[in-house]
C-alpha atoms as a PDB file:
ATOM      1  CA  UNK A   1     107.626 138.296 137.572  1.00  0.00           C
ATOM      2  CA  UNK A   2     104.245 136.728 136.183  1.00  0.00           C
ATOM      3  CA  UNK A   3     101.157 138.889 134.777  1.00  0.00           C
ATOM      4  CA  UNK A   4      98.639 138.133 136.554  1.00  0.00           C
ATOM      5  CA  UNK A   5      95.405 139.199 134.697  1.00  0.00           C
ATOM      6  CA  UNK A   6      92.822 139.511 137.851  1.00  0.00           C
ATOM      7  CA  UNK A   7      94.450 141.583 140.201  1.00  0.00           C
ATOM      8  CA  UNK A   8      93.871 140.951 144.037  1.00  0.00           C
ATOM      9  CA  UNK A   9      91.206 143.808 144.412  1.00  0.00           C
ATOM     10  CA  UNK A  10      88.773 142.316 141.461  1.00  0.00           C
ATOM     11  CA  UNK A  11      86.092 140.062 143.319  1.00  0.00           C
ATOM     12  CA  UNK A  12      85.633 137.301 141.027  1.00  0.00           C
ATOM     13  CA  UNK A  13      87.883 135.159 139.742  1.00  0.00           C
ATOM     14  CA  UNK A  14      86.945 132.458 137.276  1.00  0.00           C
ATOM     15  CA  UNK A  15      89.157 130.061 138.235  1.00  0.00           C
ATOM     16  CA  UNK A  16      88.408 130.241 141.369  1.00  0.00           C
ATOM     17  CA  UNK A  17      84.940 128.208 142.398  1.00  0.00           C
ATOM     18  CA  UNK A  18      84.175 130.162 145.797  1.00  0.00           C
ATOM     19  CA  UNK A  19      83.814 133.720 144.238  1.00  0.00           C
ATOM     20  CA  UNK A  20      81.819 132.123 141.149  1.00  0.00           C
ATOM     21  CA  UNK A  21      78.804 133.922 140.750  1.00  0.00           C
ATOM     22  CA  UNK A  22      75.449 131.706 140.941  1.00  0.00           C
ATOM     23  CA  UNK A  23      74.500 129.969 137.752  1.00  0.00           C
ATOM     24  CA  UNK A  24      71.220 131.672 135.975  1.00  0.00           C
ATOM     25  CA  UNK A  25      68.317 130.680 137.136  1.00  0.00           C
ATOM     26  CA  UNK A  26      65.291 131.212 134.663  1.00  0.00           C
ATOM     27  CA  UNK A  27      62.726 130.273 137.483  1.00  0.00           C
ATOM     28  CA  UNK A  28      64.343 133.128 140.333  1.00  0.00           C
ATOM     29  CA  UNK A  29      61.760 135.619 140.077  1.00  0.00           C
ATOM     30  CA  UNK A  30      61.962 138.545 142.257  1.00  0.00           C
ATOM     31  CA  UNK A  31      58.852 137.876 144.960  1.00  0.00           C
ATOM     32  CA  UNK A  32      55.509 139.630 143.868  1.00  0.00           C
ATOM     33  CA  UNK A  33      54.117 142.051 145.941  1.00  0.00           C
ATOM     34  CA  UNK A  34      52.243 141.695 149.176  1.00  0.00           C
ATOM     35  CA  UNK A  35      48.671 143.345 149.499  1.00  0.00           C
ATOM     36  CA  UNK A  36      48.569 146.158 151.643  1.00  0.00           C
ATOM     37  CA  UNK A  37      48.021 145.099 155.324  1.00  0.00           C
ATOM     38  CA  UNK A  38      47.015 147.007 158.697  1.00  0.00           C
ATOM     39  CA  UNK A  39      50.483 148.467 159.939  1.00  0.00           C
ATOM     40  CA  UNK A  40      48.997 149.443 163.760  1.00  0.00           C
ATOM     41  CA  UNK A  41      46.710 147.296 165.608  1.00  0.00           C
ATOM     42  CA  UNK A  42      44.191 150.222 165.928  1.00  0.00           C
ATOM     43  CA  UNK A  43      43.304 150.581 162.499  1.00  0.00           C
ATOM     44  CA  UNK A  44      40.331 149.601 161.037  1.00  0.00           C
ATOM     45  CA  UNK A  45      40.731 146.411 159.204  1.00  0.00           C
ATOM     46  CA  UNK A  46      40.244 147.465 155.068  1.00  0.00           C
ATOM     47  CA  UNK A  47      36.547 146.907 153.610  1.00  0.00           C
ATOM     48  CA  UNK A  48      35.163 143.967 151.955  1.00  0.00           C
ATOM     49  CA  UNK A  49      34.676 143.992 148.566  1.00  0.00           C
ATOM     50  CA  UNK A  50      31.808 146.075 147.324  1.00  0.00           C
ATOM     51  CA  UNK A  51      29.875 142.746 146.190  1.00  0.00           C
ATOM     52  CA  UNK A  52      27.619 143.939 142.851  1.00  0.00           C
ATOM     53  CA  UNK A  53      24.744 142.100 141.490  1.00  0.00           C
ATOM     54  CA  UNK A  54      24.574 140.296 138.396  1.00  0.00           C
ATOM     55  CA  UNK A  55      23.291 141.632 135.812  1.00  0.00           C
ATOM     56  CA  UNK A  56      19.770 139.531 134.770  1.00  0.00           C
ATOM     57  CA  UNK A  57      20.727 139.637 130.950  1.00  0.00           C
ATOM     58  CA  UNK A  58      24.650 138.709 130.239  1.00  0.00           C
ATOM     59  CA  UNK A  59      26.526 140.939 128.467  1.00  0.00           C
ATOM     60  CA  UNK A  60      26.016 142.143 125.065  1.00  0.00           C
ATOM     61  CA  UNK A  61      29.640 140.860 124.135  1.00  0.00           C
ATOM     62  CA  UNK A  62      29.302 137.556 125.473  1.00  0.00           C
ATOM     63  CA  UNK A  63      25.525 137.055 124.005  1.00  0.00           C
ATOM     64  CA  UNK A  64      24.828 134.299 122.067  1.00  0.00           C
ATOM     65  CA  UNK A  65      22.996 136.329 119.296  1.00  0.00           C
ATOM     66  CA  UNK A  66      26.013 138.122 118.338  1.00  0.00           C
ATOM     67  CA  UNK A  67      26.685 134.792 117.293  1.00  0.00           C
ATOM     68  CA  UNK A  68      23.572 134.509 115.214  1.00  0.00           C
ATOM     69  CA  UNK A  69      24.503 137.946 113.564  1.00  0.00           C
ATOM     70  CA  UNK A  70      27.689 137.069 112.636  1.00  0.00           C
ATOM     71  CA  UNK A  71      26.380 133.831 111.433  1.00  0.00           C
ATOM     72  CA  UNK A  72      23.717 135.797 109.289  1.00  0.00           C
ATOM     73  CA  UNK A  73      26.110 138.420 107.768  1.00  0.00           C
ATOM     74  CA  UNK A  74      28.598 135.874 106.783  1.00  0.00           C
ATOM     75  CA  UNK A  75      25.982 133.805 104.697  1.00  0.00           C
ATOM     76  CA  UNK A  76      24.769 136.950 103.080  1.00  0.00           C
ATOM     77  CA  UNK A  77      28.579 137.428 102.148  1.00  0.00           C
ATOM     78  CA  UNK A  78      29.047 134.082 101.223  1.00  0.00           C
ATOM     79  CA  UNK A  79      25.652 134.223  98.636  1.00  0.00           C
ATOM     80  CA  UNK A  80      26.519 137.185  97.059  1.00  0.00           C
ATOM     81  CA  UNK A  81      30.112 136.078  96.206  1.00  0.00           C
ATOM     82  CA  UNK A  82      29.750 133.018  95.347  1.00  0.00           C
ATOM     83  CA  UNK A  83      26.755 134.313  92.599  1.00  0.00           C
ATOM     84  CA  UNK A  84      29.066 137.182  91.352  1.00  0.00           C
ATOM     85  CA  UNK A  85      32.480 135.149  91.775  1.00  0.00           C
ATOM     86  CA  UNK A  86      30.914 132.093  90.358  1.00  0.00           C
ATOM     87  CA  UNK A  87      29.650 133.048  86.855  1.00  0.00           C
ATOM     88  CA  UNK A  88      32.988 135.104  86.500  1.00  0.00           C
ATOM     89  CA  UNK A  89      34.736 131.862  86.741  1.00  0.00           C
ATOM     90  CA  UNK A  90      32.441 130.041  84.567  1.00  0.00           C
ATOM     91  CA  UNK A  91      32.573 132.454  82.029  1.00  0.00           C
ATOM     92  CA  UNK A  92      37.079 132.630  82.136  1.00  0.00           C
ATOM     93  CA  UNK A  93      36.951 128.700  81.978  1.00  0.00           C
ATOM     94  CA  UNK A  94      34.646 128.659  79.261  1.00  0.00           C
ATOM     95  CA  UNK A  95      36.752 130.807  77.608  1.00  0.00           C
ATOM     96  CA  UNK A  96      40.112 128.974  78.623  1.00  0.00           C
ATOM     97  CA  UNK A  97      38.850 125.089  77.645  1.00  0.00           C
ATOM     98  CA  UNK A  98      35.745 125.487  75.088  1.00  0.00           C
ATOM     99  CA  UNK A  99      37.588 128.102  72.929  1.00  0.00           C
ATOM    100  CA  UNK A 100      34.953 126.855  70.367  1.00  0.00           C
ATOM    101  CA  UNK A 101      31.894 127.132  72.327  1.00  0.00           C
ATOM    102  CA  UNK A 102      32.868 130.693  72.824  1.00  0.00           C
ATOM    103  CA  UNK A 103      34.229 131.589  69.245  1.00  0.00           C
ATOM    104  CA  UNK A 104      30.254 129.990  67.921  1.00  0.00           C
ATOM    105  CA  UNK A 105      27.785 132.520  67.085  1.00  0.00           C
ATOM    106  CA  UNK A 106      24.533 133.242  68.338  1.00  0.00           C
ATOM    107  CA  UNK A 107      21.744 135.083  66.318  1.00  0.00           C
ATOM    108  CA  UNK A 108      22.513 137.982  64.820  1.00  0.00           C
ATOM    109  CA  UNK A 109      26.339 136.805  64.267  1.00  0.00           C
ATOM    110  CA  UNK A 110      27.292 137.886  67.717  1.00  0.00           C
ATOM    111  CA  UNK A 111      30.166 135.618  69.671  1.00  0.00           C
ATOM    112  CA  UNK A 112      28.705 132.997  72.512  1.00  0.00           C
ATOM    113  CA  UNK A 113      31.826 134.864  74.716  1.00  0.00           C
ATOM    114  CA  UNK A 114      30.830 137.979  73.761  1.00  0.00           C
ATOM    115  CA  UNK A 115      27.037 137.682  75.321  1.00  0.00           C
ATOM    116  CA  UNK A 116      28.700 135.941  77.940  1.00  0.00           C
ATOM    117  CA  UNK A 117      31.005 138.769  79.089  1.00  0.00           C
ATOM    118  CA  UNK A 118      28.104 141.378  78.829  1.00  0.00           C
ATOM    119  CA  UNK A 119      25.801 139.142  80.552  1.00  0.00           C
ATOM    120  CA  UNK A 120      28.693 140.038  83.783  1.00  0.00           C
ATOM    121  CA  UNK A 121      27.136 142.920  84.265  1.00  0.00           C
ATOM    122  CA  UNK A 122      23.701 142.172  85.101  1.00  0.00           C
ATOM    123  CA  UNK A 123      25.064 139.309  86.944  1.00  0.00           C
ATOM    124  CA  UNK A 124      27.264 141.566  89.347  1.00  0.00           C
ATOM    125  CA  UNK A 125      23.899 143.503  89.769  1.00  0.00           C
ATOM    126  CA  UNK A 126      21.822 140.899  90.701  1.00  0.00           C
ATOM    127  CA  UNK A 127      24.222 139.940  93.093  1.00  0.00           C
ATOM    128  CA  UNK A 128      24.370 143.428  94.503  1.00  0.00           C
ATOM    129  CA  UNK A 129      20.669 143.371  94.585  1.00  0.00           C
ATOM    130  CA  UNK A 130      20.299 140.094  96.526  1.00  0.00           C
ATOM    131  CA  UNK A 131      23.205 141.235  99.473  1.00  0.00           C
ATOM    132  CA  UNK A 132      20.835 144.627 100.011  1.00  0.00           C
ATOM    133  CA  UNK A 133      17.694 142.471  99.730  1.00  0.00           C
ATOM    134  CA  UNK A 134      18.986 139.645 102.386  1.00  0.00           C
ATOM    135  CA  UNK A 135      20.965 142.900 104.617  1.00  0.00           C
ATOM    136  CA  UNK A 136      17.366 144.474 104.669  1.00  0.00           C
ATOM    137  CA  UNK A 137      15.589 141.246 105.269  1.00  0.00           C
ATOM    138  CA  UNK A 138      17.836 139.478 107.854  1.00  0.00           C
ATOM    139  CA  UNK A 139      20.982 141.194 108.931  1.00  0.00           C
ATOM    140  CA  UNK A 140      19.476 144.656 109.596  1.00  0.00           C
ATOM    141  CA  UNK A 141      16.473 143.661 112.038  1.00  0.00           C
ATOM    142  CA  UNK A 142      19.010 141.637 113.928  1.00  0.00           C
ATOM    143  CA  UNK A 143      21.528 144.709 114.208  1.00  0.00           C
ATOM    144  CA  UNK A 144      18.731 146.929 115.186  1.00  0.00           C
ATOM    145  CA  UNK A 145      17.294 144.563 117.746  1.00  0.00           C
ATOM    146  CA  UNK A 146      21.457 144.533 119.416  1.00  0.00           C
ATOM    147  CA  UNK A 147      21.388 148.334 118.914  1.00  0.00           C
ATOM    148  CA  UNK A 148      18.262 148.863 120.972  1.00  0.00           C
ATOM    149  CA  UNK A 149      19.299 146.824 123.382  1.00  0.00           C
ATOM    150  CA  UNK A 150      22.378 148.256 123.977  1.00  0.00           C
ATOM    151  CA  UNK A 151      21.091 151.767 124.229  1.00  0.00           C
ATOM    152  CA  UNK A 152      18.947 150.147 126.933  1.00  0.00           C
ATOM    153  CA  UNK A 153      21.783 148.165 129.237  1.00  0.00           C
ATOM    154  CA  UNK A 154      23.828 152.012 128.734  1.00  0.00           C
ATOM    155  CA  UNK A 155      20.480 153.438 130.367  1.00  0.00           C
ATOM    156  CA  UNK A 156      20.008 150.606 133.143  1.00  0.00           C
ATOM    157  CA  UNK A 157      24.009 151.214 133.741  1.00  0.00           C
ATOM    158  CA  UNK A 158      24.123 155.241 133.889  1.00  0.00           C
ATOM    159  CA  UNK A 159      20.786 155.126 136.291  1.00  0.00           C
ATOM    160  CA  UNK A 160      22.516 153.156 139.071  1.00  0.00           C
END
């Protein structure tokens, strides 16, 4: 008597082709569904789409001076880095390759580095002082000017 692994009752069969399953198909996607549509011939047909006007400004997402903003509060990062970041790295390659610019004395015997390193400080405030001065001067009047407007599509938008 042989052992016959698939007994007679199990449906598929590898070795046989006819009860093969179908091979996988990664484009058989179940159908999507249908819009709803009149089931009795005496109901009203569904209504159009309510059709809305456009607004006569586009929206304040897709505006072009959002742009401009962005634009004006990157520089303003970009200035005030680059003047803090900048004499910071002047002042550590001075100190890695002139060793003996920095080591020379000014006046007073005090080190070149050493009025160097507490110039920093004023530095970092003068950058500090020239991001509030260009925020106040450029960035703010544009954020205000998006502000008010906003308030005023919200208005326009809660009034219809």
């Amino acid at each position: 008597m042989s052992y016959d692994p698939y007994p007679p009752h199990d449906a598929y069969r590898p070795d046989d082709v006819r009860s093969s399953p179908a091979p996988y198909d990664p484009y058989d996607h179940p159908p999507l569904p249908t819009p709803p549509t009149v089931t009795y011939p005496w109901q009203p047909p569904p209504p159009p789409p309510e059709r809305r006007r456009p607004p006569r400004r586009p929206a304040l997402g897709n505006h072009s001076d959002l742009r401009i903003l962005r634009g004006a509060y990157r520089r303003q990062r970009r200035v005030a880095t680059t003047a803090a970041l900048g004499y910071f790295c002047l002042f550590l390659g001075l100190s890695a390759f002139a060793p003996a610019l920095m080591a020379s004395t000014v006046t007073g015997g005090v080190p070149t580095g050493l009025l160097l390193a507490l110039v920093q400080l004023p530095v970092t405030w003068l950058a500090t002082a020239l991001y509030e001065h260009t925020a106040r001067r450029r960035v703010d009047p544009l954020a205000d000017r998006f502000r008010k407007q906003a308030e005023l599509d919200a208005r326009r938008e809660a009034a219809r």
